[in-house]
N, C-alpha and C. Protein backbone atom coordinates (compact mmCIF):
# COMPACT_ATOMS: atom_id res chain seq x y z
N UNK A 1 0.81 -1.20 0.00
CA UNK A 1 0.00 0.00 0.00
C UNK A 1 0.85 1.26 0.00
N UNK A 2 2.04 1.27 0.62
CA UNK A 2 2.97 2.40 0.44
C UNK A 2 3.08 2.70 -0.67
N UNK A 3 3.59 2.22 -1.24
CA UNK A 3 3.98 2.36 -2.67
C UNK A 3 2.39 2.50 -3.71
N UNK A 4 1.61 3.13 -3.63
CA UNK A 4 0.54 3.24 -4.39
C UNK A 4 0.85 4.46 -4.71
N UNK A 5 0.38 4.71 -6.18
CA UNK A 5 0.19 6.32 -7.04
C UNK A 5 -0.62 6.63 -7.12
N UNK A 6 -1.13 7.75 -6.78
CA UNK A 6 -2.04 8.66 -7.07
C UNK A 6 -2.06 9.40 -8.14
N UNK A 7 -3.22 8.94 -9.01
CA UNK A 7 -3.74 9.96 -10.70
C UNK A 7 -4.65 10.68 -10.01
N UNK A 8 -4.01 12.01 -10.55
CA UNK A 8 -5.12 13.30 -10.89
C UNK A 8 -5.70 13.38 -11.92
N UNK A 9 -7.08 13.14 -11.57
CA UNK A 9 -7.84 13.44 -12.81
C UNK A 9 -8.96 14.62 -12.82
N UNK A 10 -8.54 15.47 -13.38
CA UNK A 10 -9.38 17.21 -13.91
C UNK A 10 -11.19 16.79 -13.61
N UNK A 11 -11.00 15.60 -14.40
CA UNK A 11 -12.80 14.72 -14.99
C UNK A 11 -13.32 14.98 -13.68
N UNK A 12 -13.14 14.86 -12.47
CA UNK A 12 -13.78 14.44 -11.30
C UNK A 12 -13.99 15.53 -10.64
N UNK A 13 -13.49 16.48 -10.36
CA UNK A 13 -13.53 17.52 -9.85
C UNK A 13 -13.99 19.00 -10.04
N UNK A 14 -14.64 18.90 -11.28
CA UNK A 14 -15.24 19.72 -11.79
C UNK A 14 -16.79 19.61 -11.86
N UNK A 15 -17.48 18.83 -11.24
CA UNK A 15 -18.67 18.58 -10.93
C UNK A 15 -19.97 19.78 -10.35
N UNK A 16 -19.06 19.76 -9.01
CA UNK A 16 -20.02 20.98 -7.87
C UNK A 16 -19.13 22.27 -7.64
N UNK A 17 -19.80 23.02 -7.81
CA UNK A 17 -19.94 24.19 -7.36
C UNK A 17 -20.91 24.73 -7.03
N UNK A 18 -20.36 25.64 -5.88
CA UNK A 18 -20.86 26.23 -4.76
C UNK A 18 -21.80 27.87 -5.26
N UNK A 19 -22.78 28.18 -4.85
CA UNK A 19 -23.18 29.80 -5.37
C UNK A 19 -21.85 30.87 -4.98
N UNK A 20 -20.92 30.69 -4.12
CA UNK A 20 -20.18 31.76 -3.62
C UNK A 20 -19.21 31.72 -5.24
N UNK A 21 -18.91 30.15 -6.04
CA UNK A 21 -18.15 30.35 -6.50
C UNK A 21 -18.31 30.88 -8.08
N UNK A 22 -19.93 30.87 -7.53
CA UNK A 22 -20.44 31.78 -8.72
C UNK A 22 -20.44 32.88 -9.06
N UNK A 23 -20.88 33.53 -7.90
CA UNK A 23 -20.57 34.76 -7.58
C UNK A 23 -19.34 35.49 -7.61
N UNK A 24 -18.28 34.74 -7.06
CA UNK A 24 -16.87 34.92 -7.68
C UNK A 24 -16.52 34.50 -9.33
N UNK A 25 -16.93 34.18 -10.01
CA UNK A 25 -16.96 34.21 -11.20
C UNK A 25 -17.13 35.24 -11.40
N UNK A 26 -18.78 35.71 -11.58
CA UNK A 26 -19.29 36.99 -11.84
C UNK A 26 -18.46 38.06 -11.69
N UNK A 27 -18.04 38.31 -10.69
CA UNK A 27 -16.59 39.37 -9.80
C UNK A 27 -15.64 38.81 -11.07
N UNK A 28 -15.03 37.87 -11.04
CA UNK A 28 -14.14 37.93 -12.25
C UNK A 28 -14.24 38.18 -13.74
N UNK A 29 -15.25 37.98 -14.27
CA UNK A 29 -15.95 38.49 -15.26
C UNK A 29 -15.97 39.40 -16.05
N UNK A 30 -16.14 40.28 -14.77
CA UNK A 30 -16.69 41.96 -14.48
C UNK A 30 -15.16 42.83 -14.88
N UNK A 31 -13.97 41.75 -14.70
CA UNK A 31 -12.84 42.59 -14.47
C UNK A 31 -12.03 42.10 -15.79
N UNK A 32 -12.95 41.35 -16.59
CA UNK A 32 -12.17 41.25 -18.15
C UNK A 32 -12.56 41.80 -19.21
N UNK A 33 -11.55 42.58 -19.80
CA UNK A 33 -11.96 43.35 -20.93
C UNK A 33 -13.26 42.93 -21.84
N UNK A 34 -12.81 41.80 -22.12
CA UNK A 34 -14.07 41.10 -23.22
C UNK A 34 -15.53 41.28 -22.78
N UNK A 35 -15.35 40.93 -21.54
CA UNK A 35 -17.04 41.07 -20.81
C UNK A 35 -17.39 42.72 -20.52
N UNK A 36 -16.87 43.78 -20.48
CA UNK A 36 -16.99 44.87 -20.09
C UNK A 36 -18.51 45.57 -20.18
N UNK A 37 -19.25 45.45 -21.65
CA UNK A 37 -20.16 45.66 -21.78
C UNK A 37 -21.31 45.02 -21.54
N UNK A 38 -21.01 43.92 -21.02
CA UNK A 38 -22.05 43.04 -20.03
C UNK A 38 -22.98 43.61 -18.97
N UNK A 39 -23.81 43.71 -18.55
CA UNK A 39 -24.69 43.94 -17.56
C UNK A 39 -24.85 42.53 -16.38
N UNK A 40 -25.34 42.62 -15.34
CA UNK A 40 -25.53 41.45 -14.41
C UNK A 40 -26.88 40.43 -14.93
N UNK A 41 -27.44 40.71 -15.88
CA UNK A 41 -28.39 40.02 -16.51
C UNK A 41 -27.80 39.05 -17.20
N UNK A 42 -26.77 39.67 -18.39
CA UNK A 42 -25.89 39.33 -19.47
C UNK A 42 -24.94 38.17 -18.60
N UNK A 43 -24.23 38.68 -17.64
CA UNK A 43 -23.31 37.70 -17.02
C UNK A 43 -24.06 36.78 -16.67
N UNK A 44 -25.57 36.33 -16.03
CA UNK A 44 -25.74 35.72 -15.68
C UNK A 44 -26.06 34.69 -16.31
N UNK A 45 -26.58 35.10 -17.71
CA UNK A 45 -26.89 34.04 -19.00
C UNK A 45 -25.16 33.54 -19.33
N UNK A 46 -24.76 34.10 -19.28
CA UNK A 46 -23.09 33.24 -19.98
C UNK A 46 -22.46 32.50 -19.00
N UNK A 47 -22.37 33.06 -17.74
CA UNK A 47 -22.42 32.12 -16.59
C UNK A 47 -22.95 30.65 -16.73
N UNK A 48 -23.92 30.11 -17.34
CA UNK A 48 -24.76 29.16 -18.14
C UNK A 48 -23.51 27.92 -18.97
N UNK A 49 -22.73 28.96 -19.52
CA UNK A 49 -22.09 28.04 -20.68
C UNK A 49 -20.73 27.77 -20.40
N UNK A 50 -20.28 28.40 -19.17
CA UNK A 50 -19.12 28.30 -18.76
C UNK A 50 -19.15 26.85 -18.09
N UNK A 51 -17.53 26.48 -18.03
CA UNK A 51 -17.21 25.32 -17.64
C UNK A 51 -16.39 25.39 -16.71
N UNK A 52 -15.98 24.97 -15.63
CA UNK A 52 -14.80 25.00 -14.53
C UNK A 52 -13.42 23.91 -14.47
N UNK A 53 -12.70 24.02 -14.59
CA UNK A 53 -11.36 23.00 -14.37
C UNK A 53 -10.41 23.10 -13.52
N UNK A 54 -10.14 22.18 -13.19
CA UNK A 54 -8.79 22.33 -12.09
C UNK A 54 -7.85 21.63 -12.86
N UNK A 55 -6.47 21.86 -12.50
CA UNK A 55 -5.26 21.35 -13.01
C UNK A 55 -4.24 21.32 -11.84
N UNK A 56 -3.69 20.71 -12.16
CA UNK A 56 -2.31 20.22 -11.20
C UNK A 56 -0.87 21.04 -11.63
N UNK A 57 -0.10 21.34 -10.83
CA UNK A 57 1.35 21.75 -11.27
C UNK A 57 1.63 21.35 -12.52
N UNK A 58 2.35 21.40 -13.59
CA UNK A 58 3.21 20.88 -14.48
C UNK A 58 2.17 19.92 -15.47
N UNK A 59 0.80 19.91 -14.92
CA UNK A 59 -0.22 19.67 -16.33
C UNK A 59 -0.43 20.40 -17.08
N UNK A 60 -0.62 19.58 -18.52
CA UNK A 60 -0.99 20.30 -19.80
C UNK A 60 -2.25 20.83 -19.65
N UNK A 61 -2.89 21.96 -19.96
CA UNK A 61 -3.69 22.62 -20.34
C UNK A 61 -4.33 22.15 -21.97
N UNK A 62 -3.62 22.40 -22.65
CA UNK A 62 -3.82 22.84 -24.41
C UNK A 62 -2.20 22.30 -24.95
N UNK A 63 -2.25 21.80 -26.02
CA UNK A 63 -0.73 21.50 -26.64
C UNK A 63 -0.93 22.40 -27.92
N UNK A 64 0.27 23.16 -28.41
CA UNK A 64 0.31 23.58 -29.53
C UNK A 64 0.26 22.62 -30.62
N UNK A 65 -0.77 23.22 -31.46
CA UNK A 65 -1.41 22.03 -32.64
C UNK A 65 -2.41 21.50 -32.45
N UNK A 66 -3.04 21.67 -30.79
CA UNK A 66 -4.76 20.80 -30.77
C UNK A 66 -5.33 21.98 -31.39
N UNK A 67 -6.59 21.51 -31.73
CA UNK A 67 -7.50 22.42 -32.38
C UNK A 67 -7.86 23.36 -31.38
N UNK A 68 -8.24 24.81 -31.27
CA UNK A 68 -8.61 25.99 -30.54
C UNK A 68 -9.98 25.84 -29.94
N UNK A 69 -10.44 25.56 -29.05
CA UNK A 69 -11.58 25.02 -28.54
C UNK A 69 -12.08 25.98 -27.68
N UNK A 70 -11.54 27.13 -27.05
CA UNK A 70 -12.00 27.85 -26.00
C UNK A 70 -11.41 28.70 -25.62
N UNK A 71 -11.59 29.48 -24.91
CA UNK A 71 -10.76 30.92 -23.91
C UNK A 71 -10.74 30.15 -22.83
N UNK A 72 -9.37 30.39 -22.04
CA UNK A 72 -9.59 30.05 -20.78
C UNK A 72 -9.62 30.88 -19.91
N UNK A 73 -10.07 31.31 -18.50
CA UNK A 73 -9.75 32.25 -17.72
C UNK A 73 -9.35 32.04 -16.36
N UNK A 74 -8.14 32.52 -15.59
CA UNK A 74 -7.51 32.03 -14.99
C UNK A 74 -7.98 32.71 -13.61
N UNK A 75 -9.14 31.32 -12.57
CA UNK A 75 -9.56 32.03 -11.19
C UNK A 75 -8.59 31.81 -10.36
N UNK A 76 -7.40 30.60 -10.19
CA UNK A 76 -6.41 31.01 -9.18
C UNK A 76 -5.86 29.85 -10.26
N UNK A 77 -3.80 30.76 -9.53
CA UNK A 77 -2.49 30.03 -10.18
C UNK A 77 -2.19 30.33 -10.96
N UNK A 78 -1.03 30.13 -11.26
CA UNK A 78 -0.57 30.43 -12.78
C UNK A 78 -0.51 29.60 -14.05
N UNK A 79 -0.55 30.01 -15.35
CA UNK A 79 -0.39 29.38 -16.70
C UNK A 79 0.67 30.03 -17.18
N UNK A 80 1.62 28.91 -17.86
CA UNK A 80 2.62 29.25 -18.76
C UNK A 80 2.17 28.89 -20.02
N UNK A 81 2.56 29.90 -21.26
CA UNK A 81 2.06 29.89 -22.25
C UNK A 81 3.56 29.81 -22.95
N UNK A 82 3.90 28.65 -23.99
CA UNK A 82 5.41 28.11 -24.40
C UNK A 82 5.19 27.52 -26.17
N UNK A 83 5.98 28.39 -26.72
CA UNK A 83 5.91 27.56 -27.58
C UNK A 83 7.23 26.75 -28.19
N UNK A 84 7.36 25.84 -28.67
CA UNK A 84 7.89 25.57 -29.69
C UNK A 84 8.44 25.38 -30.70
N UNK A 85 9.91 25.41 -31.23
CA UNK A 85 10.11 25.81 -32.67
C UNK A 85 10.31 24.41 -33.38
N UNK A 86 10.75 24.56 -35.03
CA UNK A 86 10.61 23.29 -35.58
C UNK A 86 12.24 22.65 -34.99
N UNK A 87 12.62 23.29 -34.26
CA UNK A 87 13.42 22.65 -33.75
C UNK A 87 14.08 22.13 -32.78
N UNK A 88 12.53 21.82 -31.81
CA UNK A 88 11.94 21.08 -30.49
C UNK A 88 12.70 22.58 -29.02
N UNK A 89 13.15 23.52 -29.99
CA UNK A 89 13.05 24.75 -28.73
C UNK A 89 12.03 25.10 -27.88
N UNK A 90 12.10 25.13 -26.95
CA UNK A 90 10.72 25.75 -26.14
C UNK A 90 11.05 27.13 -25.86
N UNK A 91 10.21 27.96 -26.02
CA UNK A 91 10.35 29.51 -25.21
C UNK A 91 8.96 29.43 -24.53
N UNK A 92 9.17 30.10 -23.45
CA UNK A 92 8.01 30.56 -22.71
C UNK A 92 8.30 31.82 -22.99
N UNK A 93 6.68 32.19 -23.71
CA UNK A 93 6.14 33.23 -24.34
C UNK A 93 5.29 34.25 -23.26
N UNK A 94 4.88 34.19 -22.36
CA UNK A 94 4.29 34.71 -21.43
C UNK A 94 3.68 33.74 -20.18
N UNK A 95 3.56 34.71 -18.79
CA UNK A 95 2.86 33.96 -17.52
C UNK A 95 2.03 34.73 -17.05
N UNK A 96 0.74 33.85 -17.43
CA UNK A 96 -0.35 34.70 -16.23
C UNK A 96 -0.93 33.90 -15.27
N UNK A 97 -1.59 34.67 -14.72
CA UNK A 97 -2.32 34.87 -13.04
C UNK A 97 -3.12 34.87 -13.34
N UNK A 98 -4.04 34.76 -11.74
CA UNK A 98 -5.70 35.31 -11.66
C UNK A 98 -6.29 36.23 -12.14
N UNK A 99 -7.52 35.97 -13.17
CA UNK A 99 -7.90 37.29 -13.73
C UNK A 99 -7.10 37.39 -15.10
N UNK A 100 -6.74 36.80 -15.63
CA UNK A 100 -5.95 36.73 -16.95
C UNK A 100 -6.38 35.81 -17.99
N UNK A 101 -6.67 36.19 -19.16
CA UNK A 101 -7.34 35.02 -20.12
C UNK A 101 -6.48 35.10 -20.94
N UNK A 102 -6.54 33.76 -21.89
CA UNK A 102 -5.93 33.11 -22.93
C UNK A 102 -6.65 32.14 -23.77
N UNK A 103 -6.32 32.15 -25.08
CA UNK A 103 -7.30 31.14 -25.88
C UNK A 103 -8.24 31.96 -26.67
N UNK A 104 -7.89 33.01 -26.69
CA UNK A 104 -9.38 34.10 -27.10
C UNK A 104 -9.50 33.76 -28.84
N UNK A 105 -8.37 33.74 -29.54
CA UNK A 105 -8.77 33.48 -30.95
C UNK A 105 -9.28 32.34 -31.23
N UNK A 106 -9.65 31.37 -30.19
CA UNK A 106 -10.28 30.10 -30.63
C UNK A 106 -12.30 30.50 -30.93
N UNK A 107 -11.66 31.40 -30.33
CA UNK A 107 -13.71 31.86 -29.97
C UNK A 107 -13.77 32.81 -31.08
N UNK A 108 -12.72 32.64 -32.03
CA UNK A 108 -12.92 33.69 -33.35
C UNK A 108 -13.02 32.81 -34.73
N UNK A 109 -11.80 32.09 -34.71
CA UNK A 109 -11.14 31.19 -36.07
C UNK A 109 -11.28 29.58 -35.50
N UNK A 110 -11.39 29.38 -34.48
CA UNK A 110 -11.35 27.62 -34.05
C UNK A 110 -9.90 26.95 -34.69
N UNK A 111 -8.38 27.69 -35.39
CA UNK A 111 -8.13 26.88 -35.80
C UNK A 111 -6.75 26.49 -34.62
N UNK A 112 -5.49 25.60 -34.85
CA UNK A 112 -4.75 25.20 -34.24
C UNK A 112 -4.40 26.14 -33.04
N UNK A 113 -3.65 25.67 -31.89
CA UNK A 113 -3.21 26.30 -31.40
C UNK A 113 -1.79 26.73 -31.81
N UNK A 114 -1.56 28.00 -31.43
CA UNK A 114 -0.04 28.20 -32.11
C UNK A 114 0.42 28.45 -30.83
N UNK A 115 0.58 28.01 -29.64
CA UNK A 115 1.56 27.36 -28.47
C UNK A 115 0.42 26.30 -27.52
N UNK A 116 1.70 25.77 -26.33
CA UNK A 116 1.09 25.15 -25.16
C UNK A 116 0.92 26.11 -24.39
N UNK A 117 -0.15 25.68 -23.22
CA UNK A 117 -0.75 25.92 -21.62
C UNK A 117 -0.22 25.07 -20.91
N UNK A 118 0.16 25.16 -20.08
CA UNK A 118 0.34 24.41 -19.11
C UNK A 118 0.46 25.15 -17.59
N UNK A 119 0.50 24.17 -16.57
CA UNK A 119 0.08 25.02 -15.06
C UNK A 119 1.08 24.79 -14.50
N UNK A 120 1.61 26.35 -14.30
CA UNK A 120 2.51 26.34 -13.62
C UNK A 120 2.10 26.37 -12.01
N UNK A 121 1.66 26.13 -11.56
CA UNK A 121 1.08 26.16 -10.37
C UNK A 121 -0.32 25.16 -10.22
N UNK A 122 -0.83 24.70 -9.36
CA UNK A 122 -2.44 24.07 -9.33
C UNK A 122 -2.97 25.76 -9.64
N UNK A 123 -4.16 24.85 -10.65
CA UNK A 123 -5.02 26.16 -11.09
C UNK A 123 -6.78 25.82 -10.63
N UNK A 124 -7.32 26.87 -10.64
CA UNK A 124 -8.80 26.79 -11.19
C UNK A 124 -8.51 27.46 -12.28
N UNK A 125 -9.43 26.83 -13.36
CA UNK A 125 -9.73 27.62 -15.04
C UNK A 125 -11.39 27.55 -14.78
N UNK A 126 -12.08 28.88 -15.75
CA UNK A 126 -12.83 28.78 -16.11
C UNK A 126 -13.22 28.55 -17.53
N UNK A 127 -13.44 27.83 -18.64
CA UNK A 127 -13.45 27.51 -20.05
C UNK A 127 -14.82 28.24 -20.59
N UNK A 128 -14.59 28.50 -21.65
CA UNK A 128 -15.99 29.13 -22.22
C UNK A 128 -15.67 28.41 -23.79
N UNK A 129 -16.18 27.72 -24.05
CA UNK A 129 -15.85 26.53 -25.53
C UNK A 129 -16.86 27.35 -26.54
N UNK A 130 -15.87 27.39 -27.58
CA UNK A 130 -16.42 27.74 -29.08
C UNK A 130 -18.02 27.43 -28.93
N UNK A 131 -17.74 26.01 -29.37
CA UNK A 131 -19.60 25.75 -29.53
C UNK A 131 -20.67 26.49 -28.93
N UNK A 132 -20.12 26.28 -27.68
CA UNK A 132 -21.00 26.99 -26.62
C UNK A 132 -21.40 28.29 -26.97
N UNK A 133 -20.27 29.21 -26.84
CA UNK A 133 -20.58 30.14 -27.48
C UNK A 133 -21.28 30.95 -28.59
N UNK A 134 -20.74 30.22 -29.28
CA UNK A 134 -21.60 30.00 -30.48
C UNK A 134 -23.48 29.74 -31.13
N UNK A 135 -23.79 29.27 -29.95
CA UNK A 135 -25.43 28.98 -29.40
C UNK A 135 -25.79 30.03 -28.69
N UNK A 136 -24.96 30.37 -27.92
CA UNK A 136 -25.18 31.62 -27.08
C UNK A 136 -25.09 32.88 -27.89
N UNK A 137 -24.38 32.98 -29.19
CA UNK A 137 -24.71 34.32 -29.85
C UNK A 137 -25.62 33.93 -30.89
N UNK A 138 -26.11 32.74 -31.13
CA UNK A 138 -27.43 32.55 -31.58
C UNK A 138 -28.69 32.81 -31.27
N UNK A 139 -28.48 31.96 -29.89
CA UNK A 139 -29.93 32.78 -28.83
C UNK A 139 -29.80 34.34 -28.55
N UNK A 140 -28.55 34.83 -27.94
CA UNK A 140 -28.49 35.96 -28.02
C UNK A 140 -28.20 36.70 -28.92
N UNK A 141 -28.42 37.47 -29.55
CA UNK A 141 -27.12 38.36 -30.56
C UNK A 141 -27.03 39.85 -30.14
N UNK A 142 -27.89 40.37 -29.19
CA UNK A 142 -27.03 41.68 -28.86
C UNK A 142 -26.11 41.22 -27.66
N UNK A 143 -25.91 39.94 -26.75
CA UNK A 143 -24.89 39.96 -25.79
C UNK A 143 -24.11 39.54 -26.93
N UNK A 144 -24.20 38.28 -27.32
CA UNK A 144 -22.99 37.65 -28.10
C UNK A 144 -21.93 39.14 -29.03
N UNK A 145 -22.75 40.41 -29.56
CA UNK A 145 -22.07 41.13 -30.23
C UNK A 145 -21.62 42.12 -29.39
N UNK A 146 -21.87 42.48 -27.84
CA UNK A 146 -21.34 42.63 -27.02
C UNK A 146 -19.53 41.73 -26.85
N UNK A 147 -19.75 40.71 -26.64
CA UNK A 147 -18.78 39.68 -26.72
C UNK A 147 -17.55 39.94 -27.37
N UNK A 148 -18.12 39.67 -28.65
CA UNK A 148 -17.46 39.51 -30.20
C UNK A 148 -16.80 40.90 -30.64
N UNK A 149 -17.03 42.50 -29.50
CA UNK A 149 -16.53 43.42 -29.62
C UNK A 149 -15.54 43.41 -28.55
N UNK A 150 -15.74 42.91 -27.69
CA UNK A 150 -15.12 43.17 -26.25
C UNK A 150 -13.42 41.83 -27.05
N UNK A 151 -13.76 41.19 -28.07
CA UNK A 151 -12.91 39.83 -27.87
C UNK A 151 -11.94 40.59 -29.00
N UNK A 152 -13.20 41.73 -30.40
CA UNK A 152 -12.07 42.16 -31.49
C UNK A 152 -11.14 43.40 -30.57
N UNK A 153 -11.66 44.29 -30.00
CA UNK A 153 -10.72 45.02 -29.19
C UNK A 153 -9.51 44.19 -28.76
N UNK A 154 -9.98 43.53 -27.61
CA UNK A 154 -8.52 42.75 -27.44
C UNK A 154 -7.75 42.21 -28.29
N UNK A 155 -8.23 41.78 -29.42
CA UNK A 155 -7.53 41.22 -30.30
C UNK A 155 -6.51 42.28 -31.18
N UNK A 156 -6.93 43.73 -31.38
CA UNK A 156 -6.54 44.88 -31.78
C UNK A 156 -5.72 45.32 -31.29
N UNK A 157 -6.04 45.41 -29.79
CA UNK A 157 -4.95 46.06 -29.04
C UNK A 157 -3.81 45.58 -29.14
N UNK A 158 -3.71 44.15 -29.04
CA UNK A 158 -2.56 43.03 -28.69
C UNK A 158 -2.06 43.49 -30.63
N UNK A 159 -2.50 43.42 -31.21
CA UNK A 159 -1.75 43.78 -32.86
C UNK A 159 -1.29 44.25 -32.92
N UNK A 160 -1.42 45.58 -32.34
CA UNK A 160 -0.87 46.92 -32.32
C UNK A 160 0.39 46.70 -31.37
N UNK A 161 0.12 46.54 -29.95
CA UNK A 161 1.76 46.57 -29.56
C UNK A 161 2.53 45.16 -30.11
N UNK A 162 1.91 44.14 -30.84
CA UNK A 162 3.02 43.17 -31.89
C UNK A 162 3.50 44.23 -33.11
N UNK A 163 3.11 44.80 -33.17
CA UNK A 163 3.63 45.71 -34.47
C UNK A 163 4.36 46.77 -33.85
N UNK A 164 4.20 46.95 -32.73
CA UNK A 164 5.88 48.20 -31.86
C UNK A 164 6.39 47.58 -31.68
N UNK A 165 6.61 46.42 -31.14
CA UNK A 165 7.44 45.53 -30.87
C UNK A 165 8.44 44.98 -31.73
N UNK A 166 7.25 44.79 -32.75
CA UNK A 166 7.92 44.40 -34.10
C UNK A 166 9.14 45.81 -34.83
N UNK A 167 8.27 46.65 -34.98
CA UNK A 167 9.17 47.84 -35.58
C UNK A 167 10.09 48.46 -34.54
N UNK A 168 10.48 48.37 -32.93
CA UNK A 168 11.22 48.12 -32.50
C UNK A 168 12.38 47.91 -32.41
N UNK A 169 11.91 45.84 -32.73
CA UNK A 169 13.35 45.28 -33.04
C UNK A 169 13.68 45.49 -34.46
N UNK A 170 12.85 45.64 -35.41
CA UNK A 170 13.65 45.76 -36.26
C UNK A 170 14.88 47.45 -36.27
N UNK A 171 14.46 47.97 -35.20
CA UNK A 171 14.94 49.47 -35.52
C UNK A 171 16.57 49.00 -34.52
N UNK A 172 16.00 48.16 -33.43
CA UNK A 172 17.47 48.17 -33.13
C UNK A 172 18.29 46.94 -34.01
N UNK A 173 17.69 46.58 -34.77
CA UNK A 173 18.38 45.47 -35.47
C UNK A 173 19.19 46.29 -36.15
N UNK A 174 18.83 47.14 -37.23
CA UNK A 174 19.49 47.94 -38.11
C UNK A 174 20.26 49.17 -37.26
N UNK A 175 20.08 49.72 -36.27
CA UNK A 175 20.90 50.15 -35.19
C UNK A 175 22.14 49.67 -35.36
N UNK A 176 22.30 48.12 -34.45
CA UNK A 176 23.33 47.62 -34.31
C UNK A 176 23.97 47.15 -35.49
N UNK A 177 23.20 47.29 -36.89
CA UNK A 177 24.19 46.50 -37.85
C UNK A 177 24.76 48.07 -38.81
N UNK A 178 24.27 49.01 -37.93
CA UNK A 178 25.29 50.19 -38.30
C UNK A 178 26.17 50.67 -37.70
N UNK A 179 25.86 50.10 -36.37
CA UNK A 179 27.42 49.95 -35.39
C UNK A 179 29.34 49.37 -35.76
N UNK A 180 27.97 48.20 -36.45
CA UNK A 180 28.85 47.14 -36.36
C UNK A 180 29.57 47.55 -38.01
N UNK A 181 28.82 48.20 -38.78
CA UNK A 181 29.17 48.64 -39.89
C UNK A 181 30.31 49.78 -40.06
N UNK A 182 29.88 50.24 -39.14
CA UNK A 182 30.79 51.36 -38.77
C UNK A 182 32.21 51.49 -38.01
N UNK A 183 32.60 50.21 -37.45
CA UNK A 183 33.54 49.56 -36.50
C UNK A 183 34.02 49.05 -37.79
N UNK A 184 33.86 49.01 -38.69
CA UNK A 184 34.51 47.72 -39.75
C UNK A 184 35.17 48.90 -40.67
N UNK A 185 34.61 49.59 -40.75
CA UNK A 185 35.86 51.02 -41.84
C UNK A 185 37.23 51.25 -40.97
């Protein structure tokens, strides 16, 4: 009996919840860009389609290359977000916390993921899955286009500082290769 292992399994533990931890949802909700134009009516219908998960330290979340299935949103712990190059490099690309979402272009395009999730810490996630969604801006369409504005903003914003970022490095790229150009006369 000493020697027995214990599997964590996500499947089991996502069953019950409590109204407080609903209510803490809602509170988290309230504090993400995407939902902004929501009302407590609105939250309470999407509240509906949400899903809850727990994860363990050093579990996968999402692998880069599964299909885009959902936003996740992070109620406690952290997620590392890592990708990959074709030449089995890993970079970790960013870490968030509570109150931090990821996955948002799946709830746009559904297509691959272009990195992993994984938990750097035990997490609660809250999931909000394509499909789902998707019924929900059917039944609804002034929340869902609520949504679908709150999700293109973010998606805008984040373009925009990839494109300073981008013109950036390229400015100190050509910087330094006039340094270095200039050291060589």
């Amino acid at each position: 009996m000493k020697n027995e292992k214990v599997v964590h399994s996500s499947f089991w533990v996502n069953f019950f919840n409590s109204p407080t931890e609903e209510t803490d949802l809602k509170n988290s909700l309230k504090t993400i860009p995407l939902f902004n134009e929501l009302n407590k009516s609105d939250l309470s219908s999407l509240i509906k389609i949400i899903h809850n998960r727990t994860f363990v330290s050093g579990e996968l979340i999402f692998h880069q290359g599964d299909p885009g299935i959902g936003l996740y949103i992070i109620r406690e712990g952290e997620v590392e977000i890592e990708r990959e190059n074709d030449h089995q490099v890993k970079k970790i690309l960013a870490t968030f916390s509570k109150g931090d979402f990821f996955g948002e272009l799946a709830l746009i395009d559904g297509e691959k993921r272009s990195a992993s999730a994984i938990a750097k810490t035990a997490c609660k996630l809250s999931v909000i899955f394509k499909p789902d969604l998707d019924e929900f801006i059917e039944k609804y369409p002034r929340k869902g286009i609520k949504i679908l504005t709150g999700i293109s903003s973010m998606i805008a914003l984040r373009l925009r500082k990839l494109n300073e970022d981008y013109f950036d490095l390229q400015y100190n790229i050509l910087e330094e290769k006039g340094k270095q150009d200039g050291n060589n006369d």
